[in-house]
Protein backbone atom coordinates (compact mmCIF):
# COMPACT_ATOMS: atom_id res chain seq x y z
CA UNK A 1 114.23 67.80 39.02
CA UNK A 2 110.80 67.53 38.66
CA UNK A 3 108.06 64.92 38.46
CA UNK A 4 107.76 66.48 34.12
CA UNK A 5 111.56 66.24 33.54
CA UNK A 6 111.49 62.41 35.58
CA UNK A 7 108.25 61.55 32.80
CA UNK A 8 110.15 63.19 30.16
CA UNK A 9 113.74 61.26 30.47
CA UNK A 10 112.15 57.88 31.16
CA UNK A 11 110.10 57.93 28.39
CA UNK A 12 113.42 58.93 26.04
CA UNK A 13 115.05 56.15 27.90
CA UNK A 14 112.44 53.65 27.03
CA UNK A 15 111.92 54.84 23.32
CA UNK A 16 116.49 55.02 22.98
CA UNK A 17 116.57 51.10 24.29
CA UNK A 18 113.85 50.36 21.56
CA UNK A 19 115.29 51.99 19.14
CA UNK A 20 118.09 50.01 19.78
CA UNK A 21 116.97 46.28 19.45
CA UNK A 22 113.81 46.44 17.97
CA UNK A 23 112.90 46.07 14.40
CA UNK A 24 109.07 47.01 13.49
CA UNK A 25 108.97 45.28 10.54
CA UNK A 26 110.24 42.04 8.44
CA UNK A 27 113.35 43.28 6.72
CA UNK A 28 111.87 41.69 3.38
CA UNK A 29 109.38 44.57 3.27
CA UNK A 30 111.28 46.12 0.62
CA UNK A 31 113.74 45.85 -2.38
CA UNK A 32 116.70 47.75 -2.42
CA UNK A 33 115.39 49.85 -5.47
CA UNK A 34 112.72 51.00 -3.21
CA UNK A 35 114.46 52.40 -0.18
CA UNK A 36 112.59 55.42 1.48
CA UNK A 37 114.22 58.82 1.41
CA UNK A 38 113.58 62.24 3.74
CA UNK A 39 111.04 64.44 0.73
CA UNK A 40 111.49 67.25 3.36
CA UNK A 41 114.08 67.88 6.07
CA UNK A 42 114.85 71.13 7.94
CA UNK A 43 118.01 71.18 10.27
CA UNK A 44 118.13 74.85 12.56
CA UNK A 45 121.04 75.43 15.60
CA UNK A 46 119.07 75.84 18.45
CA UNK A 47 120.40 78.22 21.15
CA UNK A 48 117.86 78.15 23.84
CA UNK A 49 119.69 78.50 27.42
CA UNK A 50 116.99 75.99 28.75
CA UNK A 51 117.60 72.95 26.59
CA UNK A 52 114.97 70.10 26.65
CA UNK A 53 115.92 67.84 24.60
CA UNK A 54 113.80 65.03 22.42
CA UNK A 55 113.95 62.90 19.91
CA UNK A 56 112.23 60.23 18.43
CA UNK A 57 111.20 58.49 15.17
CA UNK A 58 107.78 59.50 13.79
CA UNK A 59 104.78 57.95 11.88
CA UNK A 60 106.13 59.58 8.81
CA UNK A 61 109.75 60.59 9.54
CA UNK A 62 111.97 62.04 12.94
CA UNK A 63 111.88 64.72 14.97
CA UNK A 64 114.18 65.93 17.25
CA UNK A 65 114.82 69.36 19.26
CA UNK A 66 117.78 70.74 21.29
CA UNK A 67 119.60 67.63 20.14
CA UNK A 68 124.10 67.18 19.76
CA UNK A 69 125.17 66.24 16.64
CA UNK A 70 126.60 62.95 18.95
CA UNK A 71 122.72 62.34 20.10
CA UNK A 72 121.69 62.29 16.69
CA UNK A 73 124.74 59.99 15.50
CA UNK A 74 123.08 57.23 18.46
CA UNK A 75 119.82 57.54 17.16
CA UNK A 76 121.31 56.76 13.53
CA UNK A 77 123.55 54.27 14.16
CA UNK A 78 122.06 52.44 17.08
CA UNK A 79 124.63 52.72 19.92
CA UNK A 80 124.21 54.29 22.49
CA UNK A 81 127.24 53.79 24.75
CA UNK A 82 129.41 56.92 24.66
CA UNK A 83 132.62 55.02 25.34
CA UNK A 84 132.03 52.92 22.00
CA UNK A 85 132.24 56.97 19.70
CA UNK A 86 135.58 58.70 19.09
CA UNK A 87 136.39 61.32 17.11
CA UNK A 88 134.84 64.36 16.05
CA UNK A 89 134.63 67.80 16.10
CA UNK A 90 134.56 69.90 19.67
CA UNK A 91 131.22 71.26 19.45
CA UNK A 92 130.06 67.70 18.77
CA UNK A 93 128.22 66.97 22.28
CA UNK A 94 127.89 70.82 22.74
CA UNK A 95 126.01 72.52 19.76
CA UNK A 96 122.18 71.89 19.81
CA UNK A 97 119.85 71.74 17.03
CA UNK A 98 116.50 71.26 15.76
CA UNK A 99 115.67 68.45 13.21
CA UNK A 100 112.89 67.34 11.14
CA UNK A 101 112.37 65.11 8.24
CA UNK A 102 109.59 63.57 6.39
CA UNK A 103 108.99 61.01 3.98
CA UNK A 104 105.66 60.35 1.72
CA UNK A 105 104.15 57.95 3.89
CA UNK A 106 101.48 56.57 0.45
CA UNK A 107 104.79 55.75 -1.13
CA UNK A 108 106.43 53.86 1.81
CA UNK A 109 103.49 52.46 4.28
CA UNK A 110 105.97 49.78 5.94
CA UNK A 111 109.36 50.95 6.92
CA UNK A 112 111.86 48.89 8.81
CA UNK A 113 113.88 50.23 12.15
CA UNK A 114 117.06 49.70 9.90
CA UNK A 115 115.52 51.77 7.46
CA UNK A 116 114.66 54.39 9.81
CA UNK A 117 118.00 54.97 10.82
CA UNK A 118 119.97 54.63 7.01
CA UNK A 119 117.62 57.55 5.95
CA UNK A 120 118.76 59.39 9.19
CA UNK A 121 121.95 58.35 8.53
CA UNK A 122 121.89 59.66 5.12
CA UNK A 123 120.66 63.16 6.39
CA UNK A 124 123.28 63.63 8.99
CA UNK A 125 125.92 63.11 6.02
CA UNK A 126 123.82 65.11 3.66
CA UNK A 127 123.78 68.74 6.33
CA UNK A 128 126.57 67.69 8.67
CA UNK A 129 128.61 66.31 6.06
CA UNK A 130 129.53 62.96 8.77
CA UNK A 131 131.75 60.61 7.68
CA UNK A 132 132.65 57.47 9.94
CA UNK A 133 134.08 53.96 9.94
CA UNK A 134 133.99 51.27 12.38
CA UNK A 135 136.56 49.54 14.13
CA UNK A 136 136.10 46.85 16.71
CA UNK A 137 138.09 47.21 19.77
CA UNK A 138 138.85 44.66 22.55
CA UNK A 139 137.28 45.46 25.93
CA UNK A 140 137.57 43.98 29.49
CA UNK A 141 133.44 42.73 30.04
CA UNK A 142 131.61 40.84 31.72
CA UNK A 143 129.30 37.59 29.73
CA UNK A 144 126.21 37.30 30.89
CA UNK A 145 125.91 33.56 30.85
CA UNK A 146 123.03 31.08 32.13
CA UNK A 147 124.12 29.38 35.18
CA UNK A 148 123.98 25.55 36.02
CA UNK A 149 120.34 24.99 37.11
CA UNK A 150 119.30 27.32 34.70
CA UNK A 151 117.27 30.62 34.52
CA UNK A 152 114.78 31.93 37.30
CA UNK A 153 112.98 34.76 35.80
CA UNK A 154 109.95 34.41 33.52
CA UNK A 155 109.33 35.26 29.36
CA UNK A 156 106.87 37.54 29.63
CA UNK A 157 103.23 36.67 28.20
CA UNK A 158 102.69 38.07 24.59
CA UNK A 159 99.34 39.61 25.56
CA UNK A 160 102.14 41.52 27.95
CA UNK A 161 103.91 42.89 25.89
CA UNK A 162 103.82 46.36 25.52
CA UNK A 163 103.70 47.71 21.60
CA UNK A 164 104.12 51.12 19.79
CA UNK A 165 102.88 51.58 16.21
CA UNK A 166 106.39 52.82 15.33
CA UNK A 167 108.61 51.42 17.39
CA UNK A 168 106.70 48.01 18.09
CA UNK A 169 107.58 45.87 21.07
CA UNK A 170 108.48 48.42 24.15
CA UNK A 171 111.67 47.40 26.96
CA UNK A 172 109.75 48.77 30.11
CA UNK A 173 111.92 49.32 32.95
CA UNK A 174 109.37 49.13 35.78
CA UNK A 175 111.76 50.57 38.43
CA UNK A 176 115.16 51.05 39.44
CA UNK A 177 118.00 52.51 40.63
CA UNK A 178 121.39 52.03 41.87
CA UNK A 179 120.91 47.89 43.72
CA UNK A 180 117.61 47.76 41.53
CA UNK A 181 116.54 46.57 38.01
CA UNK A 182 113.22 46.02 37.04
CA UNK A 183 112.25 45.26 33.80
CA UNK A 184 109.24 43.85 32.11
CA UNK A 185 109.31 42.72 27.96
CA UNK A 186 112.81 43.05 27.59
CA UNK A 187 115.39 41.41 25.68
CA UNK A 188 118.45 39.43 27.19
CA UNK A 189 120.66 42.25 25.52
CA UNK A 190 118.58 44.87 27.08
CA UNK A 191 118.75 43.63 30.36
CA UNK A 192 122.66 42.87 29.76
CA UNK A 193 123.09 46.56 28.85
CA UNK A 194 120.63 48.33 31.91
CA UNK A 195 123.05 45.59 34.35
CA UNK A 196 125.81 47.36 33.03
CA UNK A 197 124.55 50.94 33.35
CA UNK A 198 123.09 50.69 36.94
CA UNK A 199 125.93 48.32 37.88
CA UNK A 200 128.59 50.26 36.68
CA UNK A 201 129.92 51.46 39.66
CA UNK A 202 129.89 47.44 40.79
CA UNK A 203 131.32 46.22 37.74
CA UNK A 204 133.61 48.53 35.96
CA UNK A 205 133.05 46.94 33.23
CA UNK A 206 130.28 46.55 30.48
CA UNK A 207 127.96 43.27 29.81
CA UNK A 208 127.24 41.73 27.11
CA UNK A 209 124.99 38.66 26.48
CA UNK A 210 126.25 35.58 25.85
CA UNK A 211 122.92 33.80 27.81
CA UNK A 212 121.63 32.40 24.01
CA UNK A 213 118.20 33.35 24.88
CA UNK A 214 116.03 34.69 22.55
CA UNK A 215 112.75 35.81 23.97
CA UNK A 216 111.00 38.69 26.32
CA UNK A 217 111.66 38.53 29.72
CA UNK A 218 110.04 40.10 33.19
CA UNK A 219 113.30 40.84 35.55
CA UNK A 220 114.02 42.16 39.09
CA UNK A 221 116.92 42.41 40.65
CA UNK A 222 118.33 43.59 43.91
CA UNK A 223 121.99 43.92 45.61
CA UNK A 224 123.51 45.69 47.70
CA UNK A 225 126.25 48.45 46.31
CA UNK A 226 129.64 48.05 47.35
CA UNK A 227 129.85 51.42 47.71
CA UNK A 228 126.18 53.29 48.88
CA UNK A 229 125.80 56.99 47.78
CA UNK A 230 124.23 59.39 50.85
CA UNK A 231 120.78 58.76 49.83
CA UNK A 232 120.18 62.83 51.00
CA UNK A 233 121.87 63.48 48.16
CA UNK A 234 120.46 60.87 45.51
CA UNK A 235 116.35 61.60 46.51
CA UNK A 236 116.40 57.82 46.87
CA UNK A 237 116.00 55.43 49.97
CA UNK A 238 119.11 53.71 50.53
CA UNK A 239 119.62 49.89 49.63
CA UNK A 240 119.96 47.31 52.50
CA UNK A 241 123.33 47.18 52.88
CA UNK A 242 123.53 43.70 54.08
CA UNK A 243 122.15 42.10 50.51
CA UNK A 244 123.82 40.14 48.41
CA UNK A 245 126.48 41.63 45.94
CA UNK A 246 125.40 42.21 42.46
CA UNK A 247 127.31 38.85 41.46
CA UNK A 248 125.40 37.11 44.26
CA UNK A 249 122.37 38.50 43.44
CA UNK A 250 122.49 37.98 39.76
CA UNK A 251 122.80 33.81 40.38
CA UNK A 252 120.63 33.64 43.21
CA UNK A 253 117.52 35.37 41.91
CA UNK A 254 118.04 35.44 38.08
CA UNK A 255 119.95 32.21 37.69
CA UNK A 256 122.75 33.67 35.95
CA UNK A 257 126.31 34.41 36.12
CA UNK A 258 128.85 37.13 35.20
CA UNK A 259 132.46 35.75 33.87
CA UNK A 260 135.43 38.18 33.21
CA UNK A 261 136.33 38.44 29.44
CA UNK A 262 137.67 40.10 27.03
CA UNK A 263 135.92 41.17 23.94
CA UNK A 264 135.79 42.53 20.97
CA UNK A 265 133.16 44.95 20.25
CA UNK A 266 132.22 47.24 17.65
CA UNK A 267 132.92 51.57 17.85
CA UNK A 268 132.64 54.20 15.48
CA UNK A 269 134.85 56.60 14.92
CA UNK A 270 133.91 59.94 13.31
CA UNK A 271 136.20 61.09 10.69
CA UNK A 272 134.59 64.20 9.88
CA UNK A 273 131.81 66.56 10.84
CA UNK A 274 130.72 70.27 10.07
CA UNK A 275 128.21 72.80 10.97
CA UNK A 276 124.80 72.11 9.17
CA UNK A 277 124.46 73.36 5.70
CA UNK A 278 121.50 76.20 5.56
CA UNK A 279 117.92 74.40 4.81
């Protein structure tokens, strides 16, 4: 892979756990009388052998290319987690396609993230015909808890914080890999989420935040795997193997803790999906 298609994923990482947990706007910005709609949208199957995918909301609408229907459905809904989807059609993570949508930006100058994703929402059902429901379903996790003498990281400054005019505040993940997180302006659910992605093979199971902290935080974190990958075959220099273990390491430098539970947490299952109507 290289140093382009690094950029390029990173920077959809960064923009996906935005997405996710950031709104850009108060949520009193509109009535419900006055909720945006796409003027324009045009959804092609893309076929290209070479996909490089994108997507992201714009100024004035979203844009995607060499996207799955299932990509799409996390942008619209939020969730990322491919464990918390079921259902579907078989071409759902397979079949690419192009999509773009625009709304009259003089009409709607503010537009809230949960806007944003109803109108994509609303497309996806409109040319894919989607229809889903939710059901929550109980999960072995782990809570991300604060631990007796309290936290050890810092809330980052707000001159810090990173900002996009359309996504606003940014979760920058400063470095990492499998025994490393580091983050900078990120949310406790943020961080509990990137724990559970690079800690996964740790873990086995997901984390959610339970810490009752409600700022932007700086993090770093370092353990040792239990089980180290050849790091010939990951590009990436191996992690001192006599570190802590990520439990260890998450009380002794972060001054938090990770207790078994279950939980229930929220999926979506898709009912029904077809092949995009013609534009």
């Amino acid at each position: 892979m290289n140093d382009r298609s690094v950029g390029r994923i990173v920077f959809v990482i960064l923009v996906a756990l935005a997405i996710a947990h950031f709104p850009l706007y108060p949520q009193t910005a509109f009535t419900p009388a006055s909720t945006p709609a796409y003027e324009v949208a045009s959804v092609r199957q893309n076929l290209n052998p070479n996909p490089a995918w994108s997507m992201s909301f714009t100024y004035d609408g979203v844009r995607a290319k060499d996207v799955t229907l299932l990509w799409a459905l996390h942008e619209a809904y939020g969730i990322y987690d491919s464990d918390l989807w079921s259902g579907g059609p078989a071409w759902l993570d397979k079949a690419r396609f192009d999509i773009e949508a625009k709304y009259d930006v003089s009409k709607y100058p503010i537009v809230t993230l949960e806007q944003r994703q109803a109108m994509l929402q609303q497309l996806l059902a409109d040319r894919f015909k989607v229809v889903v429901h939710h059901e929550a379903k109980e999960f072995p996790v782990y809570a991300l808890v604060v631990a007796r003498h309290g936290p050890k990281f810092e809330e980052t400054k707000p001159e810090d914080l990173r900002k996009n005019p359309v996504y606003g505040v940014m979760c920058m993940h400063t470095g990492g890999h499998r025994g490393a997180i580091e983050m900078h302006g990120c949310t406790m659910t943020q961080f509990a989420n990137a724990l559970g992605g690079n800690g996964r093979f740790d873990l086995g199971r997901k984390v959610v935040d339970q810490t009752g902290l409600p700022g932007y935080y700086t993090f770093a974190l370092h353990w040792a795997p239990a089980d180290t990958p050849n790091p010939s075959s990951t590009g990436l220099s191996a992690p001192d193997p006599s570190g802590p273990s990520i439990f260890t390491a998450v009380k002794e430098q972060l001054g938090l803790e990770l207790k078994p539970i279950k939980a229930p947490l929220d999926t979506i299952v898709i009912d029904h999906a077809e092949t995009p109507s013609a534009n």
